[in-house]
PDB file of N, CA and C in Angstrom:
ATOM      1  N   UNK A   1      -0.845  78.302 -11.690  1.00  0.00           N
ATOM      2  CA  UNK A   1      -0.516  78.349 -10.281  1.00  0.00           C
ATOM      3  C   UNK A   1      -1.071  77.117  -9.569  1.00  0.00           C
ATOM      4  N   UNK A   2      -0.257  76.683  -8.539  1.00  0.00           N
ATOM      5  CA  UNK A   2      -0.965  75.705  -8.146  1.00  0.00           C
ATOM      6  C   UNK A   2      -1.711  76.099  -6.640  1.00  0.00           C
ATOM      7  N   UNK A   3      -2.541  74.834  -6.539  1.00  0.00           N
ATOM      8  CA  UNK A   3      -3.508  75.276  -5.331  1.00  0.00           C
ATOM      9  C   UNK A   3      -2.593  74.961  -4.033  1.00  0.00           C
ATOM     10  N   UNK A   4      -2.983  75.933  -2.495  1.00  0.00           N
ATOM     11  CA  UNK A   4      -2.342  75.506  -1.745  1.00  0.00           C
ATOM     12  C   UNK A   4      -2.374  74.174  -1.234  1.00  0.00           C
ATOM     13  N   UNK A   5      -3.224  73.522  -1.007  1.00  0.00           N
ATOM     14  CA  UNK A   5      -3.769  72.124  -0.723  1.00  0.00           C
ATOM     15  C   UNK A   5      -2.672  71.130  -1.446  1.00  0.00           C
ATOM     16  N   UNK A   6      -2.317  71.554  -2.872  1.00  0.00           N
ATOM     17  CA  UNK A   6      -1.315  70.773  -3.724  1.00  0.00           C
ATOM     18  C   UNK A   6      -0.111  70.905  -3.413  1.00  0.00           C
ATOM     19  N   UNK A   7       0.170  72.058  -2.806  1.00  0.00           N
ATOM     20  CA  UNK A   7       1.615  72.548  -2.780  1.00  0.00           C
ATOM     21  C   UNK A   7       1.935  71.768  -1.468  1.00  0.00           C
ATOM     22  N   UNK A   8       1.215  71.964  -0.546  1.00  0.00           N
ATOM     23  CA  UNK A   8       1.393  71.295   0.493  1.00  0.00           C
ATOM     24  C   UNK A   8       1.368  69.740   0.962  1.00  0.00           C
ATOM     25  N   UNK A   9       1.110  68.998   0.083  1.00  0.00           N
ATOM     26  CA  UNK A   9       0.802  67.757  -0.643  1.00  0.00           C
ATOM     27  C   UNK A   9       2.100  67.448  -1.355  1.00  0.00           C
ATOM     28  N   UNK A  10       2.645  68.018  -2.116  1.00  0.00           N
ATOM     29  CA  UNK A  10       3.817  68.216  -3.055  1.00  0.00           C
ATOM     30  C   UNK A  10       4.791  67.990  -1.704  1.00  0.00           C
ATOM     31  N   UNK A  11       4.903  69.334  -0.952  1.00  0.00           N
ATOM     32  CA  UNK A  11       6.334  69.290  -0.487  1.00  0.00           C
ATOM     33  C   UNK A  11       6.358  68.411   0.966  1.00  0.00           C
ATOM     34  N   UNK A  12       5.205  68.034   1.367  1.00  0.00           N
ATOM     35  CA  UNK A  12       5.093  66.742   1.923  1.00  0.00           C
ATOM     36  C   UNK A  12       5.410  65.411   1.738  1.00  0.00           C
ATOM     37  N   UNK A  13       5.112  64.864   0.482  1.00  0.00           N
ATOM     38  CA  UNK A  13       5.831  63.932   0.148  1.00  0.00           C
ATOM     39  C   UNK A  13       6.897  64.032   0.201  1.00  0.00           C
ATOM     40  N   UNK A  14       7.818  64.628  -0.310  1.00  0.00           N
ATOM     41  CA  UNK A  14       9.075  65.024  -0.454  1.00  0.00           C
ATOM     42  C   UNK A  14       9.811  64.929   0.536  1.00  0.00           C
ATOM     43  N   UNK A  15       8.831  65.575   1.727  1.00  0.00           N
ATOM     44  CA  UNK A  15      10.057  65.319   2.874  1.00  0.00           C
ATOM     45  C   UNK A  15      10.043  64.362   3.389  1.00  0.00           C
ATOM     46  N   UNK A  16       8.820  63.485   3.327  1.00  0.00           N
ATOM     47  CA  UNK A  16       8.926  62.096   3.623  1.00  0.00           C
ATOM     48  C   UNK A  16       9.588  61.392   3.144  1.00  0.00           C
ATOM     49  N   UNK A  17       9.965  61.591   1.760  1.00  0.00           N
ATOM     50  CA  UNK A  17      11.240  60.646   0.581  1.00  0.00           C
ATOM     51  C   UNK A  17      12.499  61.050   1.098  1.00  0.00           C
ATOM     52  N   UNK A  18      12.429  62.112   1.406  1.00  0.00           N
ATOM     53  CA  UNK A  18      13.887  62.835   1.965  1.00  0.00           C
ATOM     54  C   UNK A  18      14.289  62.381   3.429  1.00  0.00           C
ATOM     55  N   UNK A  19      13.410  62.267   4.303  1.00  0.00           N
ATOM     56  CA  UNK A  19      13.801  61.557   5.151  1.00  0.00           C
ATOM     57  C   UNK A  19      13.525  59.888   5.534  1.00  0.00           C
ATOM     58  N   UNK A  20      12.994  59.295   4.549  1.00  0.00           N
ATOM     59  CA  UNK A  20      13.054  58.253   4.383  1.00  0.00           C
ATOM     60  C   UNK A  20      14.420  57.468   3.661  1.00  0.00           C
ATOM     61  N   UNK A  21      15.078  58.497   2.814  1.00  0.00           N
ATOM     62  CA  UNK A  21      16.280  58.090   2.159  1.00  0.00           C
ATOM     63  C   UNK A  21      17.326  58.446   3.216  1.00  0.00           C
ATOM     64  N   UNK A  22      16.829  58.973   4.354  1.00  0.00           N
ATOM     65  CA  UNK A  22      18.169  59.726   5.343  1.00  0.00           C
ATOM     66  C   UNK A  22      18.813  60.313   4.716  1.00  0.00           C
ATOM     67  N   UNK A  23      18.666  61.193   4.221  1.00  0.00           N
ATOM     68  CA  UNK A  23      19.163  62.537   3.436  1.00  0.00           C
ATOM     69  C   UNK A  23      18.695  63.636   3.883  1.00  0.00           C
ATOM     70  N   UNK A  24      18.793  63.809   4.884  1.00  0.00           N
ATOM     71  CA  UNK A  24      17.704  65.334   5.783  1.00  0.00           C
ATOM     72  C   UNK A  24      18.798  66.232   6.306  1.00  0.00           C
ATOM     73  N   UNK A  25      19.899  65.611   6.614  1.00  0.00           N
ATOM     74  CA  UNK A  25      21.322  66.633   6.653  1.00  0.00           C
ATOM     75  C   UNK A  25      21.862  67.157   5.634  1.00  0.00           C
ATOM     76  N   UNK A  26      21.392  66.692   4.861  1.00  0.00           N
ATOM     77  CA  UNK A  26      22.397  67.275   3.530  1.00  0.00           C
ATOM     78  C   UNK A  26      21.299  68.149   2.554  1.00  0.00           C
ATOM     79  N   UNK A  27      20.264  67.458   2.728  1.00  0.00           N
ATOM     80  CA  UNK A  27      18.862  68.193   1.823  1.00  0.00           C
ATOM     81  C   UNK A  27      19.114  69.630   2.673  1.00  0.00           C
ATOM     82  N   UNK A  28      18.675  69.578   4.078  1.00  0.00           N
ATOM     83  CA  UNK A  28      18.524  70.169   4.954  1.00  0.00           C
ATOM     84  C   UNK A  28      20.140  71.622   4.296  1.00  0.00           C
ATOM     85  N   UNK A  29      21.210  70.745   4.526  1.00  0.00           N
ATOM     86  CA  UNK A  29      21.985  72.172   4.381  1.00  0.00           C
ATOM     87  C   UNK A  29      21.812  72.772   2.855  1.00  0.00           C
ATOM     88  N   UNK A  30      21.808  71.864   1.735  1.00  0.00           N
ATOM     89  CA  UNK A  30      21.484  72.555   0.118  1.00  0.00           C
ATOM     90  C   UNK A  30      20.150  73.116   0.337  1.00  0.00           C
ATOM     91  N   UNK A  31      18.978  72.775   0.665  1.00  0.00           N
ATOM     92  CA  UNK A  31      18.267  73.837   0.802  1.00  0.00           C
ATOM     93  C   UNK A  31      18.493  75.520   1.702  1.00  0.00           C
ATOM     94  N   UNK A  32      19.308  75.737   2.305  1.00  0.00           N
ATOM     95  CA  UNK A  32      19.548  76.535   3.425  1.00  0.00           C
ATOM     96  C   UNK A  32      20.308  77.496   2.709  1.00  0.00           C
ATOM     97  N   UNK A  33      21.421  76.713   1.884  1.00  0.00           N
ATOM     98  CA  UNK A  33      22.282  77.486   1.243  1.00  0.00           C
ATOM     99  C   UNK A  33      21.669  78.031  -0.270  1.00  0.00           C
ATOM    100  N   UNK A  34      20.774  77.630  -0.683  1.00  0.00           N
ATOM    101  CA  UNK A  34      19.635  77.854  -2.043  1.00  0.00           C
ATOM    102  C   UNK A  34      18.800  78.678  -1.591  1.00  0.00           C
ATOM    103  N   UNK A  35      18.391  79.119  -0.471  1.00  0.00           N
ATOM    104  CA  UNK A  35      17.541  80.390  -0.331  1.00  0.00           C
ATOM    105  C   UNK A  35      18.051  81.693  -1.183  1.00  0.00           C
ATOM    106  N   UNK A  36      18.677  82.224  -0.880  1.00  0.00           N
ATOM    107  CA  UNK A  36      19.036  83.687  -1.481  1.00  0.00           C
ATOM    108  C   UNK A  36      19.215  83.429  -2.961  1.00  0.00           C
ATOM    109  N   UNK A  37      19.658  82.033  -3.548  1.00  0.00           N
ATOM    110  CA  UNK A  37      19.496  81.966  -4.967  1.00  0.00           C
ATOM    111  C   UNK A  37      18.132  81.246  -5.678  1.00  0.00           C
ATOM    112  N   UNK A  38      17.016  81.055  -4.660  1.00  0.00           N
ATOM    113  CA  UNK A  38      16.134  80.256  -5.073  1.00  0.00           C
ATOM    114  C   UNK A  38      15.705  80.379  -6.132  1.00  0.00           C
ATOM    115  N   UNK A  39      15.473  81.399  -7.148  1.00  0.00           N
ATOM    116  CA  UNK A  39      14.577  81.945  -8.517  1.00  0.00           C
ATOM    117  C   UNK A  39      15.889  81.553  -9.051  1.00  0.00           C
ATOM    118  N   UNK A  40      17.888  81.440  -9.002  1.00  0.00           N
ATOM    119  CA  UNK A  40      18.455  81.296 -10.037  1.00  0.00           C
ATOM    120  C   UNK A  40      18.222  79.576 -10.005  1.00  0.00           C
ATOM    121  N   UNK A  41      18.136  78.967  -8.852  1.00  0.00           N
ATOM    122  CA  UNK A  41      18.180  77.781  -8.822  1.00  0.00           C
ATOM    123  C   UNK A  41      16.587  77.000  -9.046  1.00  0.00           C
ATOM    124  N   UNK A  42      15.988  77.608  -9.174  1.00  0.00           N
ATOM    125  CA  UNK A  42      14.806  76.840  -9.775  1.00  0.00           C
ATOM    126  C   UNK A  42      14.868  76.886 -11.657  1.00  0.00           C
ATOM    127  N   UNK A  43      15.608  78.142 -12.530  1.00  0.00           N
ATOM    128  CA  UNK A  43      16.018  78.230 -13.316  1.00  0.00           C
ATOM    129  C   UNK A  43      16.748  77.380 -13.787  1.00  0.00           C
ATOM    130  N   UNK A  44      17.391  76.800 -13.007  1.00  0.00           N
ATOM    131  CA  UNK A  44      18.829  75.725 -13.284  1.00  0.00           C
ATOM    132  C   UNK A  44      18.019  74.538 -13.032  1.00  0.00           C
ATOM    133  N   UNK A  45      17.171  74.374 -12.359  1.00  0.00           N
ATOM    134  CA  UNK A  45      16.180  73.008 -12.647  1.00  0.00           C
ATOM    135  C   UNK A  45      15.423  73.049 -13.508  1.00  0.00           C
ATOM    136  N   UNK A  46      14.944  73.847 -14.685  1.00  0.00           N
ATOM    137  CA  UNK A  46      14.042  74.106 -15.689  1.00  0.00           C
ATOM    138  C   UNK A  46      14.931  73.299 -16.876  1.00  0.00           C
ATOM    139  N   UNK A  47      16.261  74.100 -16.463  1.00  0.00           N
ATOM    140  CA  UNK A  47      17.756  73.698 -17.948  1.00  0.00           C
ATOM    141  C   UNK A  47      17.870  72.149 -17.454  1.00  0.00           C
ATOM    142  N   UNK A  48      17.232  71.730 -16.773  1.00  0.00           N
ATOM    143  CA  UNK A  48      18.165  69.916 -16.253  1.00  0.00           C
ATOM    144  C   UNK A  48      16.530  69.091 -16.791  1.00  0.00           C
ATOM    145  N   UNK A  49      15.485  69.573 -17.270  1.00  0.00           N
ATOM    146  CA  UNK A  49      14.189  69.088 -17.157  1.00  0.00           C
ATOM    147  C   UNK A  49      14.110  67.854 -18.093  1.00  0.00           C
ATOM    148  N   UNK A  50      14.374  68.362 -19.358  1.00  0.00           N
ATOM    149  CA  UNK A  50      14.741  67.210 -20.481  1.00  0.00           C
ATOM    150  C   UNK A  50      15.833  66.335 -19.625  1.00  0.00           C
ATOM    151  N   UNK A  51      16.308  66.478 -19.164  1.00  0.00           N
ATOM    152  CA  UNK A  51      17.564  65.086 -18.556  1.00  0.00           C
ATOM    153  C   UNK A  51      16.979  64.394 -17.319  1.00  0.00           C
ATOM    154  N   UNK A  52      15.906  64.781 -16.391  1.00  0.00           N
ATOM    155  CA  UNK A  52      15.123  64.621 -15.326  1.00  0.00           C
ATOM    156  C   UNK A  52      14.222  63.745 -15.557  1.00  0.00           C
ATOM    157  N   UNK A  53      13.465  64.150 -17.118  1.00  0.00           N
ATOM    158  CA  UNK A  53      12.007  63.857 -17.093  1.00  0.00           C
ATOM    159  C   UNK A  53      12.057  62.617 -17.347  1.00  0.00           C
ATOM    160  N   UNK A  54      13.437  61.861 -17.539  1.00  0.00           N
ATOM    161  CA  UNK A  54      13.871  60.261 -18.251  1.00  0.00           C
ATOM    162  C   UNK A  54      13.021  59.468 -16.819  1.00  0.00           C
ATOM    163  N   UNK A  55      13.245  59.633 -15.569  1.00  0.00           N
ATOM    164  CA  UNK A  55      13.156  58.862 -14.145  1.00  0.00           C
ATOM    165  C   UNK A  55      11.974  59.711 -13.534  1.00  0.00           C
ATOM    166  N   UNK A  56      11.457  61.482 -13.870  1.00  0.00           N
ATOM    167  CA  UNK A  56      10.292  61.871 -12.727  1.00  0.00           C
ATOM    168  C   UNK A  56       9.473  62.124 -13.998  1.00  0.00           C
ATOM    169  N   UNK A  57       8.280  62.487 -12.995  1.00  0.00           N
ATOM    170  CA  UNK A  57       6.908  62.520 -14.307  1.00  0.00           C
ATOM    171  C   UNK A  57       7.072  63.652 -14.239  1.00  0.00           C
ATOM    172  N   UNK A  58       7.072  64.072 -15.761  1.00  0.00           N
ATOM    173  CA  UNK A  58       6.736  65.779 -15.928  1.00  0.00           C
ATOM    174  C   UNK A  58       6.425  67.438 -15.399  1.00  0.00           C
ATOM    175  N   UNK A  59       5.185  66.083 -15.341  1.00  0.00           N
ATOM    176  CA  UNK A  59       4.171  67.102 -14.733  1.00  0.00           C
ATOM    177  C   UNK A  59       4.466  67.674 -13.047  1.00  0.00           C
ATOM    178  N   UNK A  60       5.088  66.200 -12.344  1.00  0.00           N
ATOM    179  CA  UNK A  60       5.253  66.491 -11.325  1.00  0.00           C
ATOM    180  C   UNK A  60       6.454  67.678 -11.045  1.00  0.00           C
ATOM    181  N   UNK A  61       7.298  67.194 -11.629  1.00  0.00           N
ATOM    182  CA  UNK A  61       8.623  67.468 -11.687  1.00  0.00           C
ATOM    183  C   UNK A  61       8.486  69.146 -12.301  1.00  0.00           C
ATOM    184  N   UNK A  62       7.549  69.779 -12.833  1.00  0.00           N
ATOM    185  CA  UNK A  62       7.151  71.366 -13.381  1.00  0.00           C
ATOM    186  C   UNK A  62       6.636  71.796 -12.079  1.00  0.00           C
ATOM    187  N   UNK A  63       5.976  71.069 -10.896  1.00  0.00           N
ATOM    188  CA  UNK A  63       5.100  71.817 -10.081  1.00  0.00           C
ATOM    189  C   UNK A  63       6.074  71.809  -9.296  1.00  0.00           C
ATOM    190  N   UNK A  64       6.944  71.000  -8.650  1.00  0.00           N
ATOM    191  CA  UNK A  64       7.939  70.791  -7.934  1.00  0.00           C
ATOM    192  C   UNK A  64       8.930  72.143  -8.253  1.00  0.00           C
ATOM    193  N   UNK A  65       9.275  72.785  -9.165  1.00  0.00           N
ATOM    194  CA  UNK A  65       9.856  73.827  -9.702  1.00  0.00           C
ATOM    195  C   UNK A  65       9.561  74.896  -9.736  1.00  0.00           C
ATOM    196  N   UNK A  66       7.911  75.031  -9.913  1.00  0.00           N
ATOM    197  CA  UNK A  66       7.468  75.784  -9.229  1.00  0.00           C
ATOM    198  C   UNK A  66       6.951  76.176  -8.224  1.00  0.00           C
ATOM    199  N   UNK A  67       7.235  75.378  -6.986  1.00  0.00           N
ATOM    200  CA  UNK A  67       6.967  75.509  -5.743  1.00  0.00           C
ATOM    201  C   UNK A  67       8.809  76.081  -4.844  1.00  0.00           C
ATOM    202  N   UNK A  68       9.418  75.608  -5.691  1.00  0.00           N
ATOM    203  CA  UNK A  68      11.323  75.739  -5.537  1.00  0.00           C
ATOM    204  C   UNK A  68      11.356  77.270  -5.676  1.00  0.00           C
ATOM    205  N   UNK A  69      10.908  77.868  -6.717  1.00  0.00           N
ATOM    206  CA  UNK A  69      11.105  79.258  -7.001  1.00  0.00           C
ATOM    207  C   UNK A  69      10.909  80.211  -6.388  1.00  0.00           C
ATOM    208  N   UNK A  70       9.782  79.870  -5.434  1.00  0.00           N
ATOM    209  CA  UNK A  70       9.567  81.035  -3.950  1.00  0.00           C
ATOM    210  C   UNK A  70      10.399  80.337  -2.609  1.00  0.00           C
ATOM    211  N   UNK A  71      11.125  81.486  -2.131  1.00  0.00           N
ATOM    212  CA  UNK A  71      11.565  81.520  -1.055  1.00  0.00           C
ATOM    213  C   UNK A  71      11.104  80.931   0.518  1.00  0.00           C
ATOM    214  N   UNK A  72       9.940  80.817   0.189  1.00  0.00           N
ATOM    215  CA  UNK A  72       9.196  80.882   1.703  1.00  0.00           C
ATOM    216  C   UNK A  72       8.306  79.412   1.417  1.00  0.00           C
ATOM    217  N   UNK A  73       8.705  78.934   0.254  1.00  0.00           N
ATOM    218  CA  UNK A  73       8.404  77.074   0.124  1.00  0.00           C
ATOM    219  C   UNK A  73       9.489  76.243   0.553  1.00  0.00           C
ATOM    220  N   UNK A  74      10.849  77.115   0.325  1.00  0.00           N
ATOM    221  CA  UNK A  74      12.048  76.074   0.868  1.00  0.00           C
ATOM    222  C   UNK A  74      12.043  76.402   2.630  1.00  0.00           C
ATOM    223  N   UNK A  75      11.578  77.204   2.753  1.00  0.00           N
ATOM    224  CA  UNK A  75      11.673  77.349   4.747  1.00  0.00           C
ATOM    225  C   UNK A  75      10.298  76.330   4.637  1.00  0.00           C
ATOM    226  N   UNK A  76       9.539  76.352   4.117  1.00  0.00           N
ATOM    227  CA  UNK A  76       8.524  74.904   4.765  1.00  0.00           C
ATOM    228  C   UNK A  76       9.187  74.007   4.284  1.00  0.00           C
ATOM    229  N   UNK A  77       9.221  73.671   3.433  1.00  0.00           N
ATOM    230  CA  UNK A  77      10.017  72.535   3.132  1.00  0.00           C
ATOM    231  C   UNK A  77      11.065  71.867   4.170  1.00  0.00           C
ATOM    232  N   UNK A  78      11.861  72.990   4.854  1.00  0.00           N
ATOM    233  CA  UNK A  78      13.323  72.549   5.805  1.00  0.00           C
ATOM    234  C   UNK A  78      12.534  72.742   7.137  1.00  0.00           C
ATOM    235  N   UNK A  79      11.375  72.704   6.817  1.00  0.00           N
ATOM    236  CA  UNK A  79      10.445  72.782   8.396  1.00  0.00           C
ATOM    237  C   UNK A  79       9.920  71.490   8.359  1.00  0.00           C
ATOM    238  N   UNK A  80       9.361  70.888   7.471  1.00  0.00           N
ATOM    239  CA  UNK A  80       8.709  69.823   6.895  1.00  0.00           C
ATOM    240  C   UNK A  80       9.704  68.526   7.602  1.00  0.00           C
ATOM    241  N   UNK A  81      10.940  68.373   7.084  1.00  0.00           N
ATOM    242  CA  UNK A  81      12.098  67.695   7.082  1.00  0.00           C
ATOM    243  C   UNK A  81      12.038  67.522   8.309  1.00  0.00           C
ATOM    244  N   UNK A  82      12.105  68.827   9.103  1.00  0.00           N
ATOM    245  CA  UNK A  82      13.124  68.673  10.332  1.00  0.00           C
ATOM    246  C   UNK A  82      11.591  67.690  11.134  1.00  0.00           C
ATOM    247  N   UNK A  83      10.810  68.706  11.020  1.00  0.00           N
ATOM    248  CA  UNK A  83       9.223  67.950  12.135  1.00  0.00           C
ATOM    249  C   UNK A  83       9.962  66.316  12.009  1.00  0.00           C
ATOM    250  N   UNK A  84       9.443  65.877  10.333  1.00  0.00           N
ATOM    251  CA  UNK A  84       9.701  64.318   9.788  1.00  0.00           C
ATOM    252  C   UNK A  84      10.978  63.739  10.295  1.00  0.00           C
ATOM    253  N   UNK A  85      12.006  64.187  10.581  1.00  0.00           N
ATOM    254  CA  UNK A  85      13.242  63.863  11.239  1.00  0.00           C
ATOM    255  C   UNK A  85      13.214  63.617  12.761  1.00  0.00           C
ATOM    256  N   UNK A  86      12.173  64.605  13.585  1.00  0.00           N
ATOM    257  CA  UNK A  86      12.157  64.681  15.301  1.00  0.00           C
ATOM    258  C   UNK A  86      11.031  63.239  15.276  1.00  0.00           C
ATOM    259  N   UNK A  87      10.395  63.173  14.807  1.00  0.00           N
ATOM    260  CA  UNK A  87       9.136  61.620  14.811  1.00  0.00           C
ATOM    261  C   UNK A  87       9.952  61.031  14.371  1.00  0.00           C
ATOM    262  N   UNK A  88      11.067  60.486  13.243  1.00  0.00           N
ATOM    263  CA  UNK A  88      11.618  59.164  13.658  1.00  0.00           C
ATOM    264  C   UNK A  88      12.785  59.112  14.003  1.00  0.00           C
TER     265      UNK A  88
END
């Protein structure tokens, strides 16, 4: 399990990459629409891991998956975004 301090660290960056790439509309709606399937769709990122792990580090890329799998990490996450989106 990871610590909260990490998780929050984790999906922080993220939204900074995410809205640094200007991708916060579209992250923003695939996350929205991935709630109610979040546990099948963190599953379906486990099956893509070997094809992933070529460009992200591992390790990261396992915690990242498991932070995807609960429901109530993608509402911070699309909370995360939006804050990072109203500042720039």
């Amino acid at each position: 399990m990871l610590e909260e301090r990490e998780k929050e660290t984790l999906l922080n960056n993220l939204a900074e990459y995410i809205v640094k790439m200007k991708l916060s509309d579209i992250a923003i709606f695939l996350l929205e629409s991935s709630k109610p399937i979040s546990f099948l769709s963190s599953q379906f990122l486990i099956f893509l891991r070997p094809f992933i792990s070529v460009y992200f580090n591992p390790s990261t890329y396992d915690k990242f998956v498991e932070i995807l799998s609960h429901r109530e990490n993608i509402e911070k996450l699309i909370k995360l975004i939006e804050e990072k989106e109203g500042i720039r």
